[in-house]
C-alpha atoms as a PDB file:
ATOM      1  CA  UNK A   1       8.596-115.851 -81.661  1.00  0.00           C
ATOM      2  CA  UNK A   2       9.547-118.999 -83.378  1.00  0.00           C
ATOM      3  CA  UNK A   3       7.284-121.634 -84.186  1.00  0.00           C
ATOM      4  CA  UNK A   4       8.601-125.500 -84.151  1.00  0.00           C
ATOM      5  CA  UNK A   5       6.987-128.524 -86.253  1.00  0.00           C
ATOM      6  CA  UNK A   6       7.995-131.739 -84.315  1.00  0.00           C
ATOM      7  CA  UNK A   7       8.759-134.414 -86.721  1.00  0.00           C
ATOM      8  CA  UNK A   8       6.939-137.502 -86.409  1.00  0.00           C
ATOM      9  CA  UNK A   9       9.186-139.482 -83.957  1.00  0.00           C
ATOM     10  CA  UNK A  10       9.802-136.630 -81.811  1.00  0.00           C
ATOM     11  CA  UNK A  11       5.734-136.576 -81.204  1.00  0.00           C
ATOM     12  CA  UNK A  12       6.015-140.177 -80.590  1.00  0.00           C
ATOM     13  CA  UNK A  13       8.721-139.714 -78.407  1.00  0.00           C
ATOM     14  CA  UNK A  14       7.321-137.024 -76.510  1.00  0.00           C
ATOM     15  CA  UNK A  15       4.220-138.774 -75.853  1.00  0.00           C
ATOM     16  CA  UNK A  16       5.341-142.437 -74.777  1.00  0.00           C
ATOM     17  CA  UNK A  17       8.807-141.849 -73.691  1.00  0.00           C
ATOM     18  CA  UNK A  18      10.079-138.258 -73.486  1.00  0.00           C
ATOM     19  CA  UNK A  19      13.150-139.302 -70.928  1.00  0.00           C
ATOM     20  CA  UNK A  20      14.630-140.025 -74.882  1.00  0.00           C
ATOM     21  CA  UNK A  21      14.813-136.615 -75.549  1.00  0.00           C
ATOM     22  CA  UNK A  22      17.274-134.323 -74.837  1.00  0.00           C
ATOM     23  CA  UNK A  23      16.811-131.448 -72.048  1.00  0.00           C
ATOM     24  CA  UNK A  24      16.792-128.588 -74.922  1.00  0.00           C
ATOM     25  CA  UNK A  25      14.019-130.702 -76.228  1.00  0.00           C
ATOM     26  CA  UNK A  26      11.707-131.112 -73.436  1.00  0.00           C
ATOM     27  CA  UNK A  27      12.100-127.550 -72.859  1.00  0.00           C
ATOM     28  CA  UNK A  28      10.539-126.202 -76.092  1.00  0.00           C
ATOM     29  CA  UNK A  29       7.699-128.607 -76.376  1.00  0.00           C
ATOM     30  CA  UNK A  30       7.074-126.997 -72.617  1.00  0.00           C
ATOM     31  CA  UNK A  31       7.659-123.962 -73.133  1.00  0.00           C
ATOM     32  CA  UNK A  32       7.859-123.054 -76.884  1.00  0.00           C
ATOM     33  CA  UNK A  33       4.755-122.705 -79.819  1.00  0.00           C
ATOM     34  CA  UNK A  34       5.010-126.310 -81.013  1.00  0.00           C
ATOM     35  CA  UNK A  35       2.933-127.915 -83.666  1.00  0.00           C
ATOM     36  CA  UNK A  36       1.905-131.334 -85.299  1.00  0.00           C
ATOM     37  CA  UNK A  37       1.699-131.686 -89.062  1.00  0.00           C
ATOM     38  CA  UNK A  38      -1.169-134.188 -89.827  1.00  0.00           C
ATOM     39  CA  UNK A  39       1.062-136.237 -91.609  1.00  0.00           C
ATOM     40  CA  UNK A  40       2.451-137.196 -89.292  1.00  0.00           C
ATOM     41  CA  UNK A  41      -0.927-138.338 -87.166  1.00  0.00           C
ATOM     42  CA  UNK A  42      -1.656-140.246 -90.448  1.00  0.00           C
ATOM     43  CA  UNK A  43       1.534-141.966 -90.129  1.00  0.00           C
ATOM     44  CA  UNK A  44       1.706-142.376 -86.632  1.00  0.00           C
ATOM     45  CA  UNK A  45      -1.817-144.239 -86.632  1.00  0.00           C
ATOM     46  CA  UNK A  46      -0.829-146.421 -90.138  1.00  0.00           C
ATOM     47  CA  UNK A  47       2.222-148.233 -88.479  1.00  0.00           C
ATOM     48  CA  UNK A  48      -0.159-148.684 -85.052  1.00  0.00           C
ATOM     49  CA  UNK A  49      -3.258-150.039 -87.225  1.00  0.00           C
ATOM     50  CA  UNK A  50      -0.229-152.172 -88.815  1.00  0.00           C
ATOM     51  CA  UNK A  51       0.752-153.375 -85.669  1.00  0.00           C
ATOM     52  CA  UNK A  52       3.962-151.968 -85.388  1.00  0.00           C
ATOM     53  CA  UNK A  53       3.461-149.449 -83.085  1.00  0.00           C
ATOM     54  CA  UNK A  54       1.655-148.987 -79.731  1.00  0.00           C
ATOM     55  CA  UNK A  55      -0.003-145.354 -79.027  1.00  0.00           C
ATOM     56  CA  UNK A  56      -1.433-144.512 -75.828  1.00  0.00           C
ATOM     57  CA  UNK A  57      -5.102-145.521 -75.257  1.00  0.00           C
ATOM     58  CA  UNK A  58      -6.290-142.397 -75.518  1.00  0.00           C
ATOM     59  CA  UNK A  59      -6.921-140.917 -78.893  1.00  0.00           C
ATOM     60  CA  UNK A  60      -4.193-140.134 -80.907  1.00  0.00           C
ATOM     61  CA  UNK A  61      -4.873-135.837 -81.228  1.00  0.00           C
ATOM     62  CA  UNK A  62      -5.690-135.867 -77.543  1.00  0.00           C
ATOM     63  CA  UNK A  63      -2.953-136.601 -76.798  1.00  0.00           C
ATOM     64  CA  UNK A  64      -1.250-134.631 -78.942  1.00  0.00           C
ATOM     65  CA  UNK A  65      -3.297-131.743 -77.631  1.00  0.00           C
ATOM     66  CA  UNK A  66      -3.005-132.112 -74.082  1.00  0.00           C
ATOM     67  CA  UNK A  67       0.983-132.210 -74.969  1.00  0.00           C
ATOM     68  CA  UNK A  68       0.615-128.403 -76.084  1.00  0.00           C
ATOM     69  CA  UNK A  69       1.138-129.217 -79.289  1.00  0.00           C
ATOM     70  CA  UNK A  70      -1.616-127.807 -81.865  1.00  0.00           C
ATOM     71  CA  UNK A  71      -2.332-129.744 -85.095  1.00  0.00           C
ATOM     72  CA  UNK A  72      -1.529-128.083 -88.391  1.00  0.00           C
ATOM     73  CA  UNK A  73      -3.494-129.086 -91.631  1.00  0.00           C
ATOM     74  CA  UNK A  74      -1.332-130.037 -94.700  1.00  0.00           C
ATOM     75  CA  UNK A  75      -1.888-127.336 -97.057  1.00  0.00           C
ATOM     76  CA  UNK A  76      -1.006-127.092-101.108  1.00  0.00           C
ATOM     77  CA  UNK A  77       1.609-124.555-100.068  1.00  0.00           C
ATOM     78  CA  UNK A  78       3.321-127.519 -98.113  1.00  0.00           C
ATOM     79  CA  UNK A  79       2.880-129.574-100.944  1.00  0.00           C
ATOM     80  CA  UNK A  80       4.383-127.302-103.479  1.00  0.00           C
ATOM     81  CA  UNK A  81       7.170-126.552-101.516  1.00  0.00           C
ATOM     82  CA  UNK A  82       8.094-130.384-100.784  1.00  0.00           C
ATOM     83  CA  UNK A  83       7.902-130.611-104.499  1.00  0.00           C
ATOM     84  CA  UNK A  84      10.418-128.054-104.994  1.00  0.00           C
ATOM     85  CA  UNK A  85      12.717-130.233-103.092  1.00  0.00           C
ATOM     86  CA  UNK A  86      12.880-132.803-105.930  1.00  0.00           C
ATOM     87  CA  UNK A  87      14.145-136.061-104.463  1.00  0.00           C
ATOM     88  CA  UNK A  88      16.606-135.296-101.867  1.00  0.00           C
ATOM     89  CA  UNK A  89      15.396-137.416 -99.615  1.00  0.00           C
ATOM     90  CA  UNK A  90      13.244-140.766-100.365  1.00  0.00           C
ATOM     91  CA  UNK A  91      10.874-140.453 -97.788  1.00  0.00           C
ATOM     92  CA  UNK A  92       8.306-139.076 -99.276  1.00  0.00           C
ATOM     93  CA  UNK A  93       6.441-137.953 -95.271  1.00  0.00           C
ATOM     94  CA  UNK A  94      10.026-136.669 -94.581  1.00  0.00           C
ATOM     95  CA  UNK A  95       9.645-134.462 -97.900  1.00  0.00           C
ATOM     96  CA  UNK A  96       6.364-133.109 -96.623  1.00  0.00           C
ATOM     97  CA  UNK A  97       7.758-132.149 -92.736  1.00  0.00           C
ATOM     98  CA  UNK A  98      10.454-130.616 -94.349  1.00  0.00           C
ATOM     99  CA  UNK A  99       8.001-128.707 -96.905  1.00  0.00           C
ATOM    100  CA  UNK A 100       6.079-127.580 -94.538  1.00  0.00           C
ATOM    101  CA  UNK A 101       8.806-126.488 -92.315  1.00  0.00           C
ATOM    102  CA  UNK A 102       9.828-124.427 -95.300  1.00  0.00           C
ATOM    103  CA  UNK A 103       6.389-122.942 -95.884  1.00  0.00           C
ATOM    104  CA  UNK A 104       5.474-122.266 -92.641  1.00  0.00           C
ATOM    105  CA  UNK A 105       9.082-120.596 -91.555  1.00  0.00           C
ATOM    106  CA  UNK A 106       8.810-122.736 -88.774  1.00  0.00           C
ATOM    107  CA  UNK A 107      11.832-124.838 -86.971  1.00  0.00           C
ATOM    108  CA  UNK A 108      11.848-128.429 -87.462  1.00  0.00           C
ATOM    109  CA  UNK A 109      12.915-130.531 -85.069  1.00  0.00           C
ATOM    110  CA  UNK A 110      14.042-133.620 -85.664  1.00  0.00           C
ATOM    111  CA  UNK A 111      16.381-136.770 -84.183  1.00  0.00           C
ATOM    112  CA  UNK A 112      16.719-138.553 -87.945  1.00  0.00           C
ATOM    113  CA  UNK A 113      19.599-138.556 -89.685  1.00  0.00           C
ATOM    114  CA  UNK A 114      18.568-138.394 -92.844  1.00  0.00           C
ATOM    115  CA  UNK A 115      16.538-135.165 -92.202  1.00  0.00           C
ATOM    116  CA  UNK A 116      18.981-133.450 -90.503  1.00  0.00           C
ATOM    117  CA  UNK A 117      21.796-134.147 -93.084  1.00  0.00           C
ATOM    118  CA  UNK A 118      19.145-133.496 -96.294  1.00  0.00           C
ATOM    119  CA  UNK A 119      17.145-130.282 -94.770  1.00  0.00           C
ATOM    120  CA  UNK A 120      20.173-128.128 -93.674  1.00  0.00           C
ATOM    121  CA  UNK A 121      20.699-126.503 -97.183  1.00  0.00           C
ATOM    122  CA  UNK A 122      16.723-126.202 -97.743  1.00  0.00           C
ATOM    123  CA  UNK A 123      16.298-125.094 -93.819  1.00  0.00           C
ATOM    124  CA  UNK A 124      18.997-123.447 -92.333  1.00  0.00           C
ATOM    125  CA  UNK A 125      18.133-122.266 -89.190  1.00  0.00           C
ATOM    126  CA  UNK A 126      15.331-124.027 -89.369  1.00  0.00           C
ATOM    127  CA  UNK A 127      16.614-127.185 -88.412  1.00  0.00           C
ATOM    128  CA  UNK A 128      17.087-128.081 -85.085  1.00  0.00           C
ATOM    129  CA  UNK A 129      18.257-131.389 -84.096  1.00  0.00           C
ATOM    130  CA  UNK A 130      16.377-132.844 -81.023  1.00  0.00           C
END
């Protein structure tokens, strides 16, 4: 059964306006075994506390939760394997969801770019583009 890590603006897009994802999409955070990386709760909740980003009013991992979605801890696998990448990519939170991703043989799915175009050697068909 696969197992797919939503990157950070697919979890924001799934919880405050999931008509901007594609049907494939929808589908697997519906049906599918799909899970958060804490990263990207951190960042999610830095750029609100910034102000430049509204979450819904209930917490943050609620709502993350009652989106089927379970939480997964950053671990120093994830780490070490985002170091391995070197410095593909400059984001260093991108880095991590793509470490993990690696780690954790788990799909990543993703509507950036940068990701997609950066991860597909690293990720294979463990990329999916959302």
């Amino acid at each position: 059964m696969k197992r797919y890590l939503l990157d950070t603006h697919v979890v924001l897009c799934s919880l405050s306006a999931p008509s901007k994802l594609g049907r494939t999409t929808r589908d697997i955070i519906e049906r599918e075994a799909v899970y958060v990386s804490a990263l990207s709760v951190w960042e999610l909740l830095l750029k609100h506390y910034h102000g430049k980003l509204k979450l819904p009013s209930v917490r943050l991992i609620d709502a993350i939760e009652q989106m089927g979605a379970k939480l997964i801890p950053l671990t120093p696998e994830h780490a070490e394997s985002a170091a391995a990448l070197g410095l593909m990519h400059g984001d260093p939170v991108d880095r991590m969801l793509i470490g993990t991703a690696h780690a954790e043989r788990m799909v990543l799915l993703t509507r950036d770019a940068q990701i997609l175009e950066f991860a597909a050697p690293v990720l294979g068909n463990l990329l999916l583009e959302a």
